[in-house]
C-alpha atoms as a PDB file:
ATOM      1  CA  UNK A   1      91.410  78.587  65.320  1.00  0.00           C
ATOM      2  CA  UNK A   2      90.812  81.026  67.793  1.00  0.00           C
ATOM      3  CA  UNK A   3      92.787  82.238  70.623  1.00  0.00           C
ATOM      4  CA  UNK A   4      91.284  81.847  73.808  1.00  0.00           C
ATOM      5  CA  UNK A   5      94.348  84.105  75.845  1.00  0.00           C
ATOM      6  CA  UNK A   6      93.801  87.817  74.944  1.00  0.00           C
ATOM      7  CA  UNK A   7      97.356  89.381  76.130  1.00  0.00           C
ATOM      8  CA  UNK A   8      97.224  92.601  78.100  1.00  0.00           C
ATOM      9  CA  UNK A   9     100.596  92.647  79.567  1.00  0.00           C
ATOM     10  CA  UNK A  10     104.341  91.603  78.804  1.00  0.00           C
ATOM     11  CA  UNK A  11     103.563  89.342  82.804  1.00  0.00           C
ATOM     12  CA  UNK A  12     100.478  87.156  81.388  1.00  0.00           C
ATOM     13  CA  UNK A  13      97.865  86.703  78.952  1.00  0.00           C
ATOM     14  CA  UNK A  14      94.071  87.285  80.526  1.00  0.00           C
ATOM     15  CA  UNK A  15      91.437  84.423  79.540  1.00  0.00           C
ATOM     16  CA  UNK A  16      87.952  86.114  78.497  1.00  0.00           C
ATOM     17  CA  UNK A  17      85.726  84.109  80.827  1.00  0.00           C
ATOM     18  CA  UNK A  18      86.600  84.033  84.444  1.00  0.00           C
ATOM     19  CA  UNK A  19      84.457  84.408  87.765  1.00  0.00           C
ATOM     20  CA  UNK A  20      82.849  87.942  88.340  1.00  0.00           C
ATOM     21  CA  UNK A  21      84.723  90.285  90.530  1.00  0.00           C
ATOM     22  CA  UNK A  22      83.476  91.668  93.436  1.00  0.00           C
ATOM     23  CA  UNK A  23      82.140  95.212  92.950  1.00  0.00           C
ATOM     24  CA  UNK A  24      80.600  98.249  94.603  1.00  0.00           C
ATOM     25  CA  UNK A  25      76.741  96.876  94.278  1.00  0.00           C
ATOM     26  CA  UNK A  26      78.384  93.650  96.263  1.00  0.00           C
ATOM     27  CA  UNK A  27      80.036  95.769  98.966  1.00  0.00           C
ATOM     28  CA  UNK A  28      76.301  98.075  99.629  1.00  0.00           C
ATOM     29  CA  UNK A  29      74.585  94.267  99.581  1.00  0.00           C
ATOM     30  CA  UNK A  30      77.583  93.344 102.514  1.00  0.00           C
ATOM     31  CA  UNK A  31      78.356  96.210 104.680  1.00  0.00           C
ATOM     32  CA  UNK A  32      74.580  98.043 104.715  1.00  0.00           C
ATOM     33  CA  UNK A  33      72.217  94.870 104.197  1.00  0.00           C
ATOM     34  CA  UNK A  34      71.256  93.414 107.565  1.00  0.00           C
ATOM     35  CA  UNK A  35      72.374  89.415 107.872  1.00  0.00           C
ATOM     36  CA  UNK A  36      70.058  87.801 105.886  1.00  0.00           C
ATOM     37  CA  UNK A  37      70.442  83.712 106.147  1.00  0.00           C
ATOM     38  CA  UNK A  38      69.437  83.170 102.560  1.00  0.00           C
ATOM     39  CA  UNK A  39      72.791  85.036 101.558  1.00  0.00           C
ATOM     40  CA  UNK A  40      71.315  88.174 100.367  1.00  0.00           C
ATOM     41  CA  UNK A  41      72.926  90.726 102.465  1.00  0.00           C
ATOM     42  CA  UNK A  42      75.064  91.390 105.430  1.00  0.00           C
ATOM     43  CA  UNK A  43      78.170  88.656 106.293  1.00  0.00           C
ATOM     44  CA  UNK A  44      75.746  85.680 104.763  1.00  0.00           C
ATOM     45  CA  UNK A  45      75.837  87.755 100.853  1.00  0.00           C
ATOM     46  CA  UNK A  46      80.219  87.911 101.960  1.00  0.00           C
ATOM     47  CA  UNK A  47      80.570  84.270 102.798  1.00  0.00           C
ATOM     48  CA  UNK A  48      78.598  83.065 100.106  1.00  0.00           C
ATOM     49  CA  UNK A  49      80.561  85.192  97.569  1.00  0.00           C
ATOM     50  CA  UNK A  50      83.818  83.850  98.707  1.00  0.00           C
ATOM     51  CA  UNK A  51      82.616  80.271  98.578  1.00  0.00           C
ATOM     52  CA  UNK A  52      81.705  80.528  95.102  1.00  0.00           C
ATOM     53  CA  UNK A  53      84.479  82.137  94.246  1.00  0.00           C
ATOM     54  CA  UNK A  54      86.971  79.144  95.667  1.00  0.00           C
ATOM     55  CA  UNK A  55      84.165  76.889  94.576  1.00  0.00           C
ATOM     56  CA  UNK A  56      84.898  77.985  90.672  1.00  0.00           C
ATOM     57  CA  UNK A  57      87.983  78.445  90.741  1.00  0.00           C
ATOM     58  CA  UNK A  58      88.485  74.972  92.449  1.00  0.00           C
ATOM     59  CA  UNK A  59      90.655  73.510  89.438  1.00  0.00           C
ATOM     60  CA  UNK A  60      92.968  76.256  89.268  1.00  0.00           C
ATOM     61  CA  UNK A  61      94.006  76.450  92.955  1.00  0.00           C
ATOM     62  CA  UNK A  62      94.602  72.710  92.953  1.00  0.00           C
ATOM     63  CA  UNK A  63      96.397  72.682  89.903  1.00  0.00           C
ATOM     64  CA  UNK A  64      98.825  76.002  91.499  1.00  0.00           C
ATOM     65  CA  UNK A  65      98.983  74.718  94.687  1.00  0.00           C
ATOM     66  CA  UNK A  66     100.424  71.034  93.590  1.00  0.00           C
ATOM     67  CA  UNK A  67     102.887  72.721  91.254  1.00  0.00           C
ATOM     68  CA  UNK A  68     104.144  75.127  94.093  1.00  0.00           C
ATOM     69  CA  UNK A  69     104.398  71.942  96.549  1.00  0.00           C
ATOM     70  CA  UNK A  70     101.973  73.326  99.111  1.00  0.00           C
ATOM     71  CA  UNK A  71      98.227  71.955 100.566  1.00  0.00           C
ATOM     72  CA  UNK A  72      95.515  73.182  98.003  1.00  0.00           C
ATOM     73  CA  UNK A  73      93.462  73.607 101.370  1.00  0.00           C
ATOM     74  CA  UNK A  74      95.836  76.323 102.135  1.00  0.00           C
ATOM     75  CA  UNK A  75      96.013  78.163  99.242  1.00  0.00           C
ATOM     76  CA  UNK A  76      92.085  78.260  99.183  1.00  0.00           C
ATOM     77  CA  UNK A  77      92.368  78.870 102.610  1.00  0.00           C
ATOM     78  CA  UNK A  78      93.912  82.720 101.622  1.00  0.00           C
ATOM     79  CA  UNK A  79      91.872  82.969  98.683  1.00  0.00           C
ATOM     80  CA  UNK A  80      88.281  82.662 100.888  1.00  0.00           C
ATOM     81  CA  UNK A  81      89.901  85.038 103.632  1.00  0.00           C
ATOM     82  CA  UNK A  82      90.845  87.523 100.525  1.00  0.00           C
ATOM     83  CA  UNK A  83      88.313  87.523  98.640  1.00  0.00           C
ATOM     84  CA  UNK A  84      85.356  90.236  98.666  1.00  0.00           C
ATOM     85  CA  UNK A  85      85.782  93.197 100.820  1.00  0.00           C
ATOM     86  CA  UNK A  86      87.273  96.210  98.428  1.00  0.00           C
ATOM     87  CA  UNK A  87      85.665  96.674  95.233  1.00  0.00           C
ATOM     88  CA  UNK A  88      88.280  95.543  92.556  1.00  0.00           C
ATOM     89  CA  UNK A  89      88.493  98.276  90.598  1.00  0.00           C
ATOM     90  CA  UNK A  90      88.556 100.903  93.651  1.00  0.00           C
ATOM     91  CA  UNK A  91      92.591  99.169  94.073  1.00  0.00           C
ATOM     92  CA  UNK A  92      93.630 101.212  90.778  1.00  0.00           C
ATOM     93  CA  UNK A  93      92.348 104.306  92.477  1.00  0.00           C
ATOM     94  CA  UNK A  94      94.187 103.680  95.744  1.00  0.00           C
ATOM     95  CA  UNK A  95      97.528 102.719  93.384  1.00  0.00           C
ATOM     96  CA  UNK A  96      96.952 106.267  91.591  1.00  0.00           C
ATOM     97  CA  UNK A  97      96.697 108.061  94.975  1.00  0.00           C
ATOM     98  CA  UNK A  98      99.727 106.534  96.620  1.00  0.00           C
ATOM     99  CA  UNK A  99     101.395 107.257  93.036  1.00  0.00           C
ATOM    100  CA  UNK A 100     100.385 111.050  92.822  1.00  0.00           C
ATOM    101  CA  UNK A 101     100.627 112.232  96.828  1.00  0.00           C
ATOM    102  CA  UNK A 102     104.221 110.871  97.499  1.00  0.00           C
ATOM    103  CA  UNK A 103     104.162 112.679 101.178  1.00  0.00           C
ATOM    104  CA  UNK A 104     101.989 110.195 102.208  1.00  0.00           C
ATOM    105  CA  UNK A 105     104.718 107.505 102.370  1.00  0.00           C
ATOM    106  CA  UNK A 106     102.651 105.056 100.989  1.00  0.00           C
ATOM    107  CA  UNK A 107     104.606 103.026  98.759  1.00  0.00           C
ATOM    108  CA  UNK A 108     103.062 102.250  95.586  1.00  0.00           C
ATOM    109  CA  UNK A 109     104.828  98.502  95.394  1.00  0.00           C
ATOM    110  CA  UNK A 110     102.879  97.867  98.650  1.00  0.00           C
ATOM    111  CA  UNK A 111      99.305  98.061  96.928  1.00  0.00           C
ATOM    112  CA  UNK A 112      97.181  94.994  96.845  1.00  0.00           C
ATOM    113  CA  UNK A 113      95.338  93.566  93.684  1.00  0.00           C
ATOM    114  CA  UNK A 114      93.369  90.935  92.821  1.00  0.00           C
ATOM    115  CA  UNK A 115      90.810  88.497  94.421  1.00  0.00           C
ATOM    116  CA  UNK A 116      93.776  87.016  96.938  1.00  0.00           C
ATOM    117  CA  UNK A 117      94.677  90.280  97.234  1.00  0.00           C
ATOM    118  CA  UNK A 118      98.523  89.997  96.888  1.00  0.00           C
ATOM    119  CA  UNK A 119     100.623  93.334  96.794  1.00  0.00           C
ATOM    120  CA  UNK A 120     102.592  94.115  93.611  1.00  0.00           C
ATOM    121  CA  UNK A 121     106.262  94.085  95.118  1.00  0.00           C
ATOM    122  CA  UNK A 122     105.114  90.409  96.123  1.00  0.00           C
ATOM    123  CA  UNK A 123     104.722  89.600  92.456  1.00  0.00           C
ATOM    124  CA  UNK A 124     107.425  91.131  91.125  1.00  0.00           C
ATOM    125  CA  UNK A 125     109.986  89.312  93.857  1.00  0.00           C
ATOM    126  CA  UNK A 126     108.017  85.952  93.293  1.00  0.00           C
ATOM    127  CA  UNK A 127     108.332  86.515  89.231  1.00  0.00           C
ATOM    128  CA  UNK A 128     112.564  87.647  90.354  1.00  0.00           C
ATOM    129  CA  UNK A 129     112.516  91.258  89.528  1.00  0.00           C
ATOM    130  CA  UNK A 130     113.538  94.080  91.636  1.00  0.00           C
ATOM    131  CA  UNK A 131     110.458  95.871  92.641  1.00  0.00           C
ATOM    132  CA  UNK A 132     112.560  98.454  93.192  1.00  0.00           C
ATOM    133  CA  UNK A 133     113.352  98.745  88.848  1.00  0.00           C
ATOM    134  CA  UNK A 134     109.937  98.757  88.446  1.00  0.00           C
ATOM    135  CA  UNK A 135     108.537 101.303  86.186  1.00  0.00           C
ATOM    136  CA  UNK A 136     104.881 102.570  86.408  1.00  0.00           C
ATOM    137  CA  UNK A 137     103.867 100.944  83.394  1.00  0.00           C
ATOM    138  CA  UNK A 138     105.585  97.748  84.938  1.00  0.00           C
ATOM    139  CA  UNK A 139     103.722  98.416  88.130  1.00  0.00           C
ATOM    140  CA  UNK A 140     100.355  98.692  86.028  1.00  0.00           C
ATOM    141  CA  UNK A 141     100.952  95.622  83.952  1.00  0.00           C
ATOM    142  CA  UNK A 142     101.534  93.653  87.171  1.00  0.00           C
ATOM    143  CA  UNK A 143      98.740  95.210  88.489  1.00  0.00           C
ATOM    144  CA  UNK A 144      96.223  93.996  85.989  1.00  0.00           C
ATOM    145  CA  UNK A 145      97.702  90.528  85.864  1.00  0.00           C
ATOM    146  CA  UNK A 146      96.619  90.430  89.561  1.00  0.00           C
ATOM    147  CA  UNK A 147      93.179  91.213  88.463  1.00  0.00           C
ATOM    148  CA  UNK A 148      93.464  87.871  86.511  1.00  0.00           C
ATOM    149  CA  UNK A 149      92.437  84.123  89.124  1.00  0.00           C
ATOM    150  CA  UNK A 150      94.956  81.851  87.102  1.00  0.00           C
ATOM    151  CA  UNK A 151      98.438  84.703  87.570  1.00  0.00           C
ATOM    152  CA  UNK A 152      96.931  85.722  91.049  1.00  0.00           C
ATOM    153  CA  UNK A 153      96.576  82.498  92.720  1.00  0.00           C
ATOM    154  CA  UNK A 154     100.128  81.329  90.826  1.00  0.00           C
ATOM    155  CA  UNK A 155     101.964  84.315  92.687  1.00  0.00           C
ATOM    156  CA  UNK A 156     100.008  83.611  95.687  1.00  0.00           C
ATOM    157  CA  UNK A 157     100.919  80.048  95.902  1.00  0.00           C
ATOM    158  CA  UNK A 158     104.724  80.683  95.306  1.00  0.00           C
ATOM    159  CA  UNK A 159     104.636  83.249  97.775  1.00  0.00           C
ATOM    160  CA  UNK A 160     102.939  80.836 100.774  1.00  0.00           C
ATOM    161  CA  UNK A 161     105.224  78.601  99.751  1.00  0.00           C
ATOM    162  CA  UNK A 162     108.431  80.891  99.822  1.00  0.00           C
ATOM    163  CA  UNK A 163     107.189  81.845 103.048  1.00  0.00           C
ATOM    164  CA  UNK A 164     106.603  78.410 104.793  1.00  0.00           C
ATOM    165  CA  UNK A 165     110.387  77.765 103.766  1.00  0.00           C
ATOM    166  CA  UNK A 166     111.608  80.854 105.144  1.00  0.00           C
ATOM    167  CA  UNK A 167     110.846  79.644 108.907  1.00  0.00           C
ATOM    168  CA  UNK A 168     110.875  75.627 107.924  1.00  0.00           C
ATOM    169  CA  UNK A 169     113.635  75.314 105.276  1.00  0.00           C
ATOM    170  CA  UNK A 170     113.968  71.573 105.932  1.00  0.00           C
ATOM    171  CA  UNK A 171     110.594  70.739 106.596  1.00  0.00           C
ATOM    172  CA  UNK A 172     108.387  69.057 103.859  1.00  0.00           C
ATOM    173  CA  UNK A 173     105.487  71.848 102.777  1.00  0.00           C
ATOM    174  CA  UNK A 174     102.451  69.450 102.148  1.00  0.00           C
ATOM    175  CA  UNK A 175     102.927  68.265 105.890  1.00  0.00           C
ATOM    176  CA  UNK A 176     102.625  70.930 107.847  1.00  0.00           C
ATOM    177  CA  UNK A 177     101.494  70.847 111.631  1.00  0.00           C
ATOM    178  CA  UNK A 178      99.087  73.045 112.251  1.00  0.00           C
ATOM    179  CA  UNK A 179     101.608  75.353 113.931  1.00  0.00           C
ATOM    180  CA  UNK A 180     103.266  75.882 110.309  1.00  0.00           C
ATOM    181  CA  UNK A 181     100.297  76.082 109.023  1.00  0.00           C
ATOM    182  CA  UNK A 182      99.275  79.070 111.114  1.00  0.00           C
ATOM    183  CA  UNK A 183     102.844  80.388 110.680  1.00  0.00           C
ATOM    184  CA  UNK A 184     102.225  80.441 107.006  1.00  0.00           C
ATOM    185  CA  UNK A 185      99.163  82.164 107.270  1.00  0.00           C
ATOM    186  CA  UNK A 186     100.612  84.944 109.920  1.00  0.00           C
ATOM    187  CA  UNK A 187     103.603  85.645 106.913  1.00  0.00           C
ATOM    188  CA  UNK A 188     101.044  86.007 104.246  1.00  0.00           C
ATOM    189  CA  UNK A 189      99.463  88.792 106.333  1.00  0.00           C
ATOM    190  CA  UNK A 190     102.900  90.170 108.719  1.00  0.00           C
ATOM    191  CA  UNK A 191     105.821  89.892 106.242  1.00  0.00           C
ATOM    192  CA  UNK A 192     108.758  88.314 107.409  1.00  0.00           C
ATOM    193  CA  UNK A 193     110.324  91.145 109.543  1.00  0.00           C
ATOM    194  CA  UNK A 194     109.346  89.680 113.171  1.00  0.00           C
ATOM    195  CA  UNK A 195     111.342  86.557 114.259  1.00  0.00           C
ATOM    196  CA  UNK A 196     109.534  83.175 113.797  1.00  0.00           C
ATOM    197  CA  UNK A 197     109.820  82.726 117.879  1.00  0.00           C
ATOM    198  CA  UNK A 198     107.856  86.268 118.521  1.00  0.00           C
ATOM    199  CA  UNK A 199     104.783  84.430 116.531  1.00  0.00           C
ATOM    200  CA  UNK A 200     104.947  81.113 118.445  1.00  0.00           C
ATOM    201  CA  UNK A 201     105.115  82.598 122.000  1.00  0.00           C
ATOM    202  CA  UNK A 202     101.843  84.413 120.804  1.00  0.00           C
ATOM    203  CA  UNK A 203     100.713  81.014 119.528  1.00  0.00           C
ATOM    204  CA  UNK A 204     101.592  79.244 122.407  1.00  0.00           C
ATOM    205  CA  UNK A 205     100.238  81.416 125.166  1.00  0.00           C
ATOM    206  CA  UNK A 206      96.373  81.196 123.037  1.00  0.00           C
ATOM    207  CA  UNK A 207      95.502  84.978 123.518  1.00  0.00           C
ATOM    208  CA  UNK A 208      91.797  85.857 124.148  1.00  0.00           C
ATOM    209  CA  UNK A 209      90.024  87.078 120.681  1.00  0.00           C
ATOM    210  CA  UNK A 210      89.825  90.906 120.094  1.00  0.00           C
ATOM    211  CA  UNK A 211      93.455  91.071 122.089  1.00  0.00           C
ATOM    212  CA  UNK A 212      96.223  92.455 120.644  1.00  0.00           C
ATOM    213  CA  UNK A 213      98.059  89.493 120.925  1.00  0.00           C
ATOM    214  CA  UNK A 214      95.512  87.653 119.225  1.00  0.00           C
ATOM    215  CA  UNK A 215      94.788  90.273 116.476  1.00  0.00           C
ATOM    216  CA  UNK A 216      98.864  89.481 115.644  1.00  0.00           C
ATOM    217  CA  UNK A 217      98.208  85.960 115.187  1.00  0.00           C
ATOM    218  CA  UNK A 218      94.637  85.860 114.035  1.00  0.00           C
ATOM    219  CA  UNK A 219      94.945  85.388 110.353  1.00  0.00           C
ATOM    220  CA  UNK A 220      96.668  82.633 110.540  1.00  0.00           C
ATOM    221  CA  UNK A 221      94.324  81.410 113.468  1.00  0.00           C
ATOM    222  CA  UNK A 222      91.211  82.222 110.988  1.00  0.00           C
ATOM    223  CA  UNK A 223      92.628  79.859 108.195  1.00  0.00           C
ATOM    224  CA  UNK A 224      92.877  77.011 110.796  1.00  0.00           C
ATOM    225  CA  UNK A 225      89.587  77.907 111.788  1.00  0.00           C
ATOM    226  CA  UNK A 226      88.339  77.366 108.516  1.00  0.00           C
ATOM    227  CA  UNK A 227      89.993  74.546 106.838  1.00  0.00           C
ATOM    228  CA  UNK A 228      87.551  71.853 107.379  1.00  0.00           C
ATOM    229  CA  UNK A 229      85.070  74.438 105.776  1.00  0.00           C
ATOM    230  CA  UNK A 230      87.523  75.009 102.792  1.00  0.00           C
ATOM    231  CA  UNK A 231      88.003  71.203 102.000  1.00  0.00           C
ATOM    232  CA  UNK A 232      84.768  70.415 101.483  1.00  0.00           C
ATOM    233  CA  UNK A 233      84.143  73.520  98.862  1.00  0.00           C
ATOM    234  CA  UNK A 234      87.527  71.655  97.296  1.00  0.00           C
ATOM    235  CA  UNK A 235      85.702  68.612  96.681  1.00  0.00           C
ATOM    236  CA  UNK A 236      84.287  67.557  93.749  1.00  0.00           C
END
């Protein structure tokens, strides 16, 4: 019988049919079109791209998000936000130029791959290794496991997870108010290296949009924003 997995990596094996990654054609069609309501060009072509994309990959993020304990509406939440943007392939050639100009202070571990665009030292501490052991080869092989939907949105629900108990360690993660929810969302994109209470006076004092304030808080605003949106592309 034949395999279905091709392995590529010691992290995962990559499945030969998955949904088509977002390129440089896509970005032209999004950034120079004009906003064309059929979906051919400008934010209409974006949107539409990133609702397939949850739209396909539907199974999988339900299937990660119950087995990391967390909302699949959240999870898809990222993965729309995420999605589209970049070119896929131009993230290698960001990795290589962080990798060869070291005075740029760039670090390496800090580059994003992958639809849910989810940096490598992210995978490696959600798979427990020390990013910091990592050699380039390990960095590469990560890398192109992020390219992959089923590892990417795997390490992406662990890591909204991880991050919802860092500020709510004895709260129960598929009942989150919508102020966790946000908070989630705000980690995802900030890290964890401002205090939980810095976030929630922002929260709490509803900053205008295009505010600094509000640019702090806004991812997590923007997946609040569109979770009724993302549960009907969840349904069947």
């Amino acid at each position: 019988m034949k395999n279905n997995n091709l392995p590529k990596s010691r992290f995962c094996s990559i499945p030969p049919t998955k949904f088509r990654k977002w390129d440089e054609i896509d970005a032209i069609l999004w950034r120079v079109g004009k906003n064309d309501a059929q979906g051919f060009s400008g934010d209409f072509y974006l949107n539409a791209y990133k609702d397939a994309y949850v739209q396909y990959n539907r199974d999988k993020i339900i299937h990660y998000a119950n087995a990391a304990g967390i909302r699949p509406d959240l999870l898809a939440g990222v993965a729309w936000i995420e999605s589209g943007g970049m070119p896929e392939n131009f993230k290698f050639q960001v990795f290589e130029v962080k990798r060869m100009i070291p005075w740029l202070r760039k670090p390496v571990e800090k580059t994003s791959f992958g639809s849910v665009a989810t940096q490598i030292r992210v995978a490696a501490v959600t798979l427990g290794l020390d990013p910091s052991e990592l050699t380039t080869r390990d960095q590469l092989d990560l890398a192109t496991c992020l390219m992959e939907d089923d590892f990417n949105l795997q390490v992406s629900a662990n890591y909204l997870r991880d991050n919802f108990l860092y500020d709510y360690p004895d709260s129960p993660s598929l009942y989150m108010t919508d102020e966790q929810y946000m908070m989630v969302g705000i980690r995802y994109n900030r890290g964890v290296q401002r205090s939980r209470d810095d976030f929630l006076k922002i929260i709490k004092r509803a900053p205008m949009k295009g505010t600094d304030d509000y640019n702090f808080i806004s991812y997590g605003v923007r997946l609040l924003e569109i979770r009724p949106h993302i549960r009907l592309l969840l349904k069947e």
